[in-house]
N, C-alpha and C. Protein backbone atom coordinates (compact mmCIF):
# COMPACT_ATOMS: atom_id res chain seq x y z
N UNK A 1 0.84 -1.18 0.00
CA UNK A 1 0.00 0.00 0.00
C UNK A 1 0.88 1.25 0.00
N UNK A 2 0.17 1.92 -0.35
CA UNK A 2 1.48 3.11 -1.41
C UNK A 2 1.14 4.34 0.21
N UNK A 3 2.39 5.50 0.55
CA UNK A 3 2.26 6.24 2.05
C UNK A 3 1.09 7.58 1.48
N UNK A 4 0.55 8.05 2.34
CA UNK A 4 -0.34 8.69 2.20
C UNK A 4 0.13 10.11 3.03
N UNK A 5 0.22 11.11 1.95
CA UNK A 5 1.29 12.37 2.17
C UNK A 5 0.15 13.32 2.36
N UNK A 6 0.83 13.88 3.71
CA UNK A 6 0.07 14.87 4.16
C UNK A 6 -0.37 16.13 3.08
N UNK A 7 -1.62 16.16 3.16
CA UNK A 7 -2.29 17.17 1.51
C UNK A 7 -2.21 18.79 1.81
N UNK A 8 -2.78 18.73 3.82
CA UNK A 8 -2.59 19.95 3.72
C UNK A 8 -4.39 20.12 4.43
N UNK A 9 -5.13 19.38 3.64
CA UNK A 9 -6.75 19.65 4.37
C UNK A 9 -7.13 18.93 5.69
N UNK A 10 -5.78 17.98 6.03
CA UNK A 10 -6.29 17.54 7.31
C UNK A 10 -5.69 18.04 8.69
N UNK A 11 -5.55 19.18 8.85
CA UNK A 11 -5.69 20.16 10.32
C UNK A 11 -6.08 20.06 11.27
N UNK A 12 -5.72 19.79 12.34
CA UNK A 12 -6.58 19.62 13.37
C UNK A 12 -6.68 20.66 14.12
N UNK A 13 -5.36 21.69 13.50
CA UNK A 13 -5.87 23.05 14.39
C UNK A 13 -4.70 24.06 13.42
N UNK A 14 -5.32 25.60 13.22
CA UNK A 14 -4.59 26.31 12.26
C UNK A 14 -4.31 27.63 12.61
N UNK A 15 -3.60 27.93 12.46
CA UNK A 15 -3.30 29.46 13.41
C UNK A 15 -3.09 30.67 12.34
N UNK A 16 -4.72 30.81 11.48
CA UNK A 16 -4.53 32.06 11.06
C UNK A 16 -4.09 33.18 11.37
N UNK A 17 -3.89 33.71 12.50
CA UNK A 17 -3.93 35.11 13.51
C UNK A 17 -2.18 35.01 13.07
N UNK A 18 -1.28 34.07 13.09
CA UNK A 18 0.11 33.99 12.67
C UNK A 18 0.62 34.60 11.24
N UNK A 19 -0.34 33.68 9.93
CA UNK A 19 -0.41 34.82 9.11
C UNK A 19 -0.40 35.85 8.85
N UNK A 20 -1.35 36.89 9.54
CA UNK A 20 -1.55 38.45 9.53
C UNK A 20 -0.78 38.51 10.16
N UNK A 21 0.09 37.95 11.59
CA UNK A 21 0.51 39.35 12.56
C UNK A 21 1.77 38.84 11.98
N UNK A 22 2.42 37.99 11.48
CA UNK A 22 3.91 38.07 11.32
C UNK A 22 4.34 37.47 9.27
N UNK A 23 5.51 38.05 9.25
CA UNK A 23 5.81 37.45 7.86
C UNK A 23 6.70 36.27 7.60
N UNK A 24 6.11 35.40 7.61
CA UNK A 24 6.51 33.99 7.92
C UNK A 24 8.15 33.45 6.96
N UNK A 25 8.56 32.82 7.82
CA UNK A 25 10.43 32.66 7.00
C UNK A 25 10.13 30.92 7.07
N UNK A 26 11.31 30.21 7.48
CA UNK A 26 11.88 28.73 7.37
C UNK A 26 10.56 28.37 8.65
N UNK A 27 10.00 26.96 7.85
CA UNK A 27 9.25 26.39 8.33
C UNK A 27 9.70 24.66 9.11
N UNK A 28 9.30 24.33 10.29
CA UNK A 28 9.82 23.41 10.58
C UNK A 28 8.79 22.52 11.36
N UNK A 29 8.97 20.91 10.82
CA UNK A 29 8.14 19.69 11.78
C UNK A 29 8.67 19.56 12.97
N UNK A 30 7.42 19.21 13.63
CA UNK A 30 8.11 18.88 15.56
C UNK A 30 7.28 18.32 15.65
N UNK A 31 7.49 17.09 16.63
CA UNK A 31 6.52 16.04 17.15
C UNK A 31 6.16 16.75 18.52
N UNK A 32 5.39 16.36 18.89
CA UNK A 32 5.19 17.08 20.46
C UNK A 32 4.95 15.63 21.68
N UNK A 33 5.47 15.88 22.84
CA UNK A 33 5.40 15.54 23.73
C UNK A 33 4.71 15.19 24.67
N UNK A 34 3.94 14.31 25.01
CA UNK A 34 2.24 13.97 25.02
C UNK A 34 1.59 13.40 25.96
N UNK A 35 0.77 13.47 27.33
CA UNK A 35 0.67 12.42 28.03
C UNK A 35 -0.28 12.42 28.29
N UNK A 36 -0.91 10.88 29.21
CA UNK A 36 -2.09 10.59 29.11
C UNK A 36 -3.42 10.97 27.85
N UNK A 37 -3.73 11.57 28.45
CA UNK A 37 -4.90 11.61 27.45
C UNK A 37 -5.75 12.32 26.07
N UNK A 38 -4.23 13.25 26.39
CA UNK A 38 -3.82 14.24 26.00
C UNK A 38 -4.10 14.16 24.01
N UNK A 39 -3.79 12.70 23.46
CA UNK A 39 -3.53 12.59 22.13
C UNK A 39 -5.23 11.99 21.55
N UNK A 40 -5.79 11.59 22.66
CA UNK A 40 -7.20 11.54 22.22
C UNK A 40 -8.01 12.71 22.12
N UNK A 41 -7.87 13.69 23.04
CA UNK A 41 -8.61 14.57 23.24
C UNK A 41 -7.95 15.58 21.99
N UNK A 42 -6.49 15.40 21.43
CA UNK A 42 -6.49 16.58 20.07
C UNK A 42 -6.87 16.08 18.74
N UNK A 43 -6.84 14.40 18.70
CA UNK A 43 -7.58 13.59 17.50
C UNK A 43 -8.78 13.85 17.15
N UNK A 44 -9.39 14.11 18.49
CA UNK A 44 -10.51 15.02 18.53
C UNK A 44 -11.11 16.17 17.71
N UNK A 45 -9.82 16.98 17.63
CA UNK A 45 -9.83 18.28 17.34
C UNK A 45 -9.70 19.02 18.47
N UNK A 46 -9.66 19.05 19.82
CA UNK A 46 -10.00 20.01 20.80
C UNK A 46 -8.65 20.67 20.89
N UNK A 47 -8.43 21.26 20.23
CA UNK A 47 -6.79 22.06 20.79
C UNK A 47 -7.24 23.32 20.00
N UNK A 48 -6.25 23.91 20.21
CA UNK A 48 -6.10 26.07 19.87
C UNK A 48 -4.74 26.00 20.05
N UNK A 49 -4.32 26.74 19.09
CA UNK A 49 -2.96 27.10 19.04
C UNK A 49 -3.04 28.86 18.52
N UNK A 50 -3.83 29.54 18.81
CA UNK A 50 -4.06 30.68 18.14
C UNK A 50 -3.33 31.59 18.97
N UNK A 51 -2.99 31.45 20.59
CA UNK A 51 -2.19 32.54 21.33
C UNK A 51 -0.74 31.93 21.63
N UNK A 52 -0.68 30.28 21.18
CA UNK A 52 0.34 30.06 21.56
C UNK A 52 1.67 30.38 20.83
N UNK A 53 2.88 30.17 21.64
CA UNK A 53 3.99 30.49 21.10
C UNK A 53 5.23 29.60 21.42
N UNK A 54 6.62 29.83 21.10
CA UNK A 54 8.00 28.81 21.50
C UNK A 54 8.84 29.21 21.73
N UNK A 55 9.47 28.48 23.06
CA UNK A 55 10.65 28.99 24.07
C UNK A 55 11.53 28.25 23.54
N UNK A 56 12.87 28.39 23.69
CA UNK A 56 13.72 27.84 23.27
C UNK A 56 14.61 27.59 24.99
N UNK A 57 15.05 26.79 25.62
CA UNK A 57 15.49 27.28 27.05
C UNK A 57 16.18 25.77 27.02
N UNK A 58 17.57 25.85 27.84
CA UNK A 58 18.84 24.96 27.70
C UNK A 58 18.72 23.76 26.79
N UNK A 59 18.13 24.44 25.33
CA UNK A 59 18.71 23.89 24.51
C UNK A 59 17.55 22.97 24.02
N UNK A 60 16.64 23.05 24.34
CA UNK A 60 15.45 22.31 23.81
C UNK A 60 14.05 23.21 23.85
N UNK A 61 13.28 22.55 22.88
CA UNK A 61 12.62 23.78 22.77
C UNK A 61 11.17 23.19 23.01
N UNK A 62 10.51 24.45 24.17
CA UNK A 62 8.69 24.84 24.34
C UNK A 62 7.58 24.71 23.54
N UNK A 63 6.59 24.38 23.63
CA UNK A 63 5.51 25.57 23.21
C UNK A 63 4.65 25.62 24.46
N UNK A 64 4.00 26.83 24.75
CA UNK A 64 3.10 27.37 25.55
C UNK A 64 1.70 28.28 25.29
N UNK A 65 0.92 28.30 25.99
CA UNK A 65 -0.28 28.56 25.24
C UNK A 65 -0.94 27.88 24.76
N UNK A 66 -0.48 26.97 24.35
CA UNK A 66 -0.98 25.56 23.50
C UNK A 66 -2.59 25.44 24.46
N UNK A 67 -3.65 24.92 24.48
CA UNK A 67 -5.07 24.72 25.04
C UNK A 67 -5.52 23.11 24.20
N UNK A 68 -5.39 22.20 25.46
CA UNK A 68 -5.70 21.33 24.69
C UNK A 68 -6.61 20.68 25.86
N UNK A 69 -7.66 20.88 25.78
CA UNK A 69 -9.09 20.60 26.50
C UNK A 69 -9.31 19.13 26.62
N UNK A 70 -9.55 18.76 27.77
CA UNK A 70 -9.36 17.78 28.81
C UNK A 70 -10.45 16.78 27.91
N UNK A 71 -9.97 15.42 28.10
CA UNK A 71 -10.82 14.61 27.08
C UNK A 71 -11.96 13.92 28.16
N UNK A 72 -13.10 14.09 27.65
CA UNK A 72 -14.30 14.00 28.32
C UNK A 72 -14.27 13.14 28.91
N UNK A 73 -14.31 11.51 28.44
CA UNK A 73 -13.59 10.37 29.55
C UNK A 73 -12.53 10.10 30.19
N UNK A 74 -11.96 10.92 30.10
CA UNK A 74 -10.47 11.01 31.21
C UNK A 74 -10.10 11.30 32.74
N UNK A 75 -11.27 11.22 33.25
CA UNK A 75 -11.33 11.45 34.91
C UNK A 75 -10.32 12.17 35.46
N UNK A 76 -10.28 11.59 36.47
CA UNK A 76 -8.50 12.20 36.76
C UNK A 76 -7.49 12.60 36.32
N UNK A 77 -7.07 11.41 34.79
CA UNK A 77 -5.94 11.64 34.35
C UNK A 77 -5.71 12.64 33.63
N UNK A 78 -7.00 13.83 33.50
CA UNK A 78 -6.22 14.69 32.76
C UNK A 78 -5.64 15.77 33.61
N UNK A 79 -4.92 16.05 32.16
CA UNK A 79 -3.80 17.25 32.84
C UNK A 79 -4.28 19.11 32.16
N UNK A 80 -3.16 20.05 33.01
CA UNK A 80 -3.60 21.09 32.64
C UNK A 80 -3.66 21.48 31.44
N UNK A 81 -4.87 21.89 30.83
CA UNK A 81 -4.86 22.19 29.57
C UNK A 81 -4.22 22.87 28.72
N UNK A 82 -3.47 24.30 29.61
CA UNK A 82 -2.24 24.89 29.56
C UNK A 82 -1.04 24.31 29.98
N UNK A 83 -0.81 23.76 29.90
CA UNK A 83 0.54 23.27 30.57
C UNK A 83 1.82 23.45 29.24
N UNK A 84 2.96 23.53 29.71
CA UNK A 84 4.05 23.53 28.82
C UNK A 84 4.65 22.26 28.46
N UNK A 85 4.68 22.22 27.41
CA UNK A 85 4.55 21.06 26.09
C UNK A 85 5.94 20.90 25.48
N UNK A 86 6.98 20.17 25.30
CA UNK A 86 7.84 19.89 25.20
C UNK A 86 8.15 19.25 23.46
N UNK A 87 8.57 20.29 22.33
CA UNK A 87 8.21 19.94 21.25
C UNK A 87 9.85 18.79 21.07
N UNK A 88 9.57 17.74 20.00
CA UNK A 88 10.74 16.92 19.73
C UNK A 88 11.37 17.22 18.04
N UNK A 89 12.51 17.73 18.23
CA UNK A 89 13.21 18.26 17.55
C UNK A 89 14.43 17.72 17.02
N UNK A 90 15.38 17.64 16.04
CA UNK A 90 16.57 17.37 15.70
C UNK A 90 17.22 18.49 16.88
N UNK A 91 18.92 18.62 17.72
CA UNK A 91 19.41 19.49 18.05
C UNK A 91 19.77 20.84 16.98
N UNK A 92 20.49 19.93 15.59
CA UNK A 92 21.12 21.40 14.39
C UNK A 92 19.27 21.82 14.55
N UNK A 93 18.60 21.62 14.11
CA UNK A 93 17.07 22.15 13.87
C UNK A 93 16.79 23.57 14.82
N UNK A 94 16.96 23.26 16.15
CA UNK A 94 17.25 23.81 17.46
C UNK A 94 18.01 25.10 17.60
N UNK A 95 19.35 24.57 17.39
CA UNK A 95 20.25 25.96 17.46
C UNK A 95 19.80 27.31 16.27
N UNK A 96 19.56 26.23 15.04
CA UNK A 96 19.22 27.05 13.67
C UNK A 96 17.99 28.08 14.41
N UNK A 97 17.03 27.39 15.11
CA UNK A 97 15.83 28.63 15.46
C UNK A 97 16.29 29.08 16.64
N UNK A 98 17.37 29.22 17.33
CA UNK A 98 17.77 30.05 18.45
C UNK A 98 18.66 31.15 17.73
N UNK A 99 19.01 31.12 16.67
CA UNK A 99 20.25 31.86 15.99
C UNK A 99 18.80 32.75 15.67
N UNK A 100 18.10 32.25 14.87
CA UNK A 100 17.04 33.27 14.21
C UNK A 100 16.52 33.93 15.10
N UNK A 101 16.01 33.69 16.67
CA UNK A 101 15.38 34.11 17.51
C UNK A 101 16.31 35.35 18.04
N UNK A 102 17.73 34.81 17.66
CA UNK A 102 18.58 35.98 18.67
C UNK A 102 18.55 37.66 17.71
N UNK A 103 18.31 37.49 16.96
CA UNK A 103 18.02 38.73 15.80
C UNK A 103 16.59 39.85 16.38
N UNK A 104 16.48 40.57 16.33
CA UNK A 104 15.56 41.70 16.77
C UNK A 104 14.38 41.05 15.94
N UNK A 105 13.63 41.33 16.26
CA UNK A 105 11.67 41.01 15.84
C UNK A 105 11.83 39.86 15.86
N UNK A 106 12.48 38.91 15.90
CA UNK A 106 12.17 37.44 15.61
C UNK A 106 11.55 36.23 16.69
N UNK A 107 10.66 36.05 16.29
CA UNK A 107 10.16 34.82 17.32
C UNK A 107 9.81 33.61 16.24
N UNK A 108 8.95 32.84 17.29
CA UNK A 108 9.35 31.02 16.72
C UNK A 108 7.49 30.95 16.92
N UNK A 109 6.70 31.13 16.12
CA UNK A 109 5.36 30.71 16.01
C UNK A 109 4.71 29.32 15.58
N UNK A 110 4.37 28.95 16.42
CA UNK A 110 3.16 27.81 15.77
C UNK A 110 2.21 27.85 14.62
N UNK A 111 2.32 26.47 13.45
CA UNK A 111 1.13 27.15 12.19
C UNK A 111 0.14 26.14 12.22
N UNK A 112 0.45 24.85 11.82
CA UNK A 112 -0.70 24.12 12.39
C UNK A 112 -0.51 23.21 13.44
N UNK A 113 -0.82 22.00 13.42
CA UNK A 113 -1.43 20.79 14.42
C UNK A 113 -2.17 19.50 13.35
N UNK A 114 -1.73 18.95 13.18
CA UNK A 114 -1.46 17.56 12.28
C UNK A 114 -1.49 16.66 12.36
N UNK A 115 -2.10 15.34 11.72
CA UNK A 115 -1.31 14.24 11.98
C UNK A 115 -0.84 13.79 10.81
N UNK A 116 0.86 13.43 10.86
CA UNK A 116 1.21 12.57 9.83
C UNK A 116 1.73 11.14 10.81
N UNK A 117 1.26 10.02 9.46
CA UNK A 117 1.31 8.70 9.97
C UNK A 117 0.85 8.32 11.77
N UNK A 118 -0.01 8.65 12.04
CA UNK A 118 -0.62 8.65 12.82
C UNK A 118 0.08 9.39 14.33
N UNK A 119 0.74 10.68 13.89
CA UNK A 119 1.25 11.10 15.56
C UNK A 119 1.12 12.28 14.98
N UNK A 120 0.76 13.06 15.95
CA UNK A 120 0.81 14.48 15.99
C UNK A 120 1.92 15.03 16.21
N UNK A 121 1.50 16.26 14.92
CA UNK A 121 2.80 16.89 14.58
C UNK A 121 2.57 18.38 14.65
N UNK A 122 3.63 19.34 14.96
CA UNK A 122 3.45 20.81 14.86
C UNK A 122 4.04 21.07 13.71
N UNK A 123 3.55 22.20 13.23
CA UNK A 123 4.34 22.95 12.56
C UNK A 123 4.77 24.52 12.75
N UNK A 124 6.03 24.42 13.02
CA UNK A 124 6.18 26.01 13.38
C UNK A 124 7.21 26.60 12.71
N UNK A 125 7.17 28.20 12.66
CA UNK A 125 8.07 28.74 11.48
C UNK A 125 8.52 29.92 12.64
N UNK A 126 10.12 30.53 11.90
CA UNK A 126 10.81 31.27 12.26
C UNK A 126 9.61 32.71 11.61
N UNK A 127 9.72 33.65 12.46
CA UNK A 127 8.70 35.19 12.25
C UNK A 127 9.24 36.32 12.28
N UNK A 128 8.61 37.09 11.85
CA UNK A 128 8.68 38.59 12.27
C UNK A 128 7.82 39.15 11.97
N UNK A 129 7.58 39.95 13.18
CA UNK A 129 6.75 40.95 13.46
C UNK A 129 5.84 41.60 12.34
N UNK A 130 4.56 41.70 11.51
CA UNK A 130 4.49 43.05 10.61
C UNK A 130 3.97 44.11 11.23
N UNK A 131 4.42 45.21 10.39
CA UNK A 131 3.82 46.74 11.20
C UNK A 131 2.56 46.96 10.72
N UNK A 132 1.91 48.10 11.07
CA UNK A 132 0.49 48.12 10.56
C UNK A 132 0.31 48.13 9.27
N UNK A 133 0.97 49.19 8.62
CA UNK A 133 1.14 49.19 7.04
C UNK A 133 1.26 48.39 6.51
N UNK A 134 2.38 46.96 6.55
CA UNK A 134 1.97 45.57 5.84
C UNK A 134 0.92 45.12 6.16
N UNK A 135 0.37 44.93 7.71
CA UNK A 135 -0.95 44.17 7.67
C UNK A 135 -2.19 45.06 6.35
N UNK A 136 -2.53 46.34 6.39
CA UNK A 136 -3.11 47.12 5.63
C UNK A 136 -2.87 46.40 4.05
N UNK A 137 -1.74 46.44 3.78
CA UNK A 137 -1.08 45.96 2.20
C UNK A 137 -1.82 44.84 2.19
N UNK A 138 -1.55 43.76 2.85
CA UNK A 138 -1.56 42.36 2.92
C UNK A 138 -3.34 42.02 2.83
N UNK A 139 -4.16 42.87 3.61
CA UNK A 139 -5.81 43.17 3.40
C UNK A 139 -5.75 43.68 1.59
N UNK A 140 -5.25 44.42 1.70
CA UNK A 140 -6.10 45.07 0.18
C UNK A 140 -5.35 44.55 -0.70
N UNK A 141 -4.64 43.48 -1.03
CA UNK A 141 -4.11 42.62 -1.40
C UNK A 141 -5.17 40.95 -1.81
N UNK A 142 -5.22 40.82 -0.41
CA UNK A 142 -6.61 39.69 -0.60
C UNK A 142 -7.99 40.22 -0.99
N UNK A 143 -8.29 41.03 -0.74
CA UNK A 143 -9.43 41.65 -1.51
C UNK A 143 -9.58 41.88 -2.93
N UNK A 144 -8.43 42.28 -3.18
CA UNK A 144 -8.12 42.55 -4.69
C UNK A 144 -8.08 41.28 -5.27
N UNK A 145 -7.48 40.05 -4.84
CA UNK A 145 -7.38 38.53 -5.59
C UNK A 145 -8.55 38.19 -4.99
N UNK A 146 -9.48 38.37 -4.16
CA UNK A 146 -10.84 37.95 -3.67
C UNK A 146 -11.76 38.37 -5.20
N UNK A 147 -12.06 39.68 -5.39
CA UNK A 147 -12.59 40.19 -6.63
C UNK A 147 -12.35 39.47 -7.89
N UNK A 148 -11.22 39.29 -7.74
CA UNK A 148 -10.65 38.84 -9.71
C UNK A 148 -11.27 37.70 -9.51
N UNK A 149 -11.17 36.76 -8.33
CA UNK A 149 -11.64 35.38 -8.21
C UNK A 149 -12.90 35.14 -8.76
N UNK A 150 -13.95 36.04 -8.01
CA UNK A 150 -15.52 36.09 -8.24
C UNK A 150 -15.56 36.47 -9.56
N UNK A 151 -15.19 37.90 -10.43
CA UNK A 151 -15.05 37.82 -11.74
C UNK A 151 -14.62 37.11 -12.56
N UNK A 152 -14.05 36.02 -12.46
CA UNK A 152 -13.51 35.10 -13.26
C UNK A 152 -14.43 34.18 -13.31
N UNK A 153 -15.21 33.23 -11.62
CA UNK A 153 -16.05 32.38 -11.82
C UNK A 153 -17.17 32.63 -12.14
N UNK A 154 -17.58 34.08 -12.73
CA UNK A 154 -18.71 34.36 -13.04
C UNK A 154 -19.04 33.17 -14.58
């Protein structure tokens, strides 16, 4: 049976708000770090990654913010829904987004939440900041390819 490559429509969680507020550079896979009940309840869909973000700290790297809502049959065992999440990384992968991070505007954003071959995966990219004026550009930009769109499928 032939592998079945991630297309792109199966998301389990997507962090538009990353788009607009930053201009996205080198993109990178991370497995994340997972317990108890934690991988049923995001198969689910129940996670948000829309405020979260990534620490980089002695050498291995965060995410926080992450919201991944307690799975309905899980009694006890679940854990805080916020809690800090421990992404799994190559080390060169690592230093490469601490070098980028050490540069002015730059942070390490989350884009989606995935599964390939059955484990959940992040995806997060090196950022920067936009000012108001690109966000402005970047609107009347999609509006403008919004229009041509509708005139065309007329």
């Amino acid at each position: 049976m032939a592998k079945k490559k991630n297309t792109g429509g199966d998301y389990l969680a997507n962090n538009k708000k990353a788009f607009h507020e930053y201009h996205i550079g080198t993109t990178y896979e991370a497995g994340i770090a997972l317990k108890g009940t934690e991988v049923k309840s995001i198969r689910k869909g129940s996670v948000a990654i829309k405020e979260a973000y990534c620490s980089i700290e002695g050498g291995e790297i965060f995410i926080e913010g992450m919201h991944v809502a307690p799975y309905e049959q899980g009694n006890r065992f679940n854990l805080d829904p916020l809690r800090k999440r421990k992404l799994l990384m190559h080390k060169k992968e690592i230093t490469q987004l601490a070098k980028a991070t050490e540069q002015e505007g730059f942070t390490i954003v989350p884009l989606n939440v995935h599964l390939t071959r059955g484990r959940v995966k992040i995806s997060i990219a090196e950022a920067k900041g936009k000012k108001l004026h690109d966000k402005r550009e970047a609107m009347k930009k999609r509006d403008i390819e919004r229009d041509l769109k509708r005139y065309v499928d007329r």
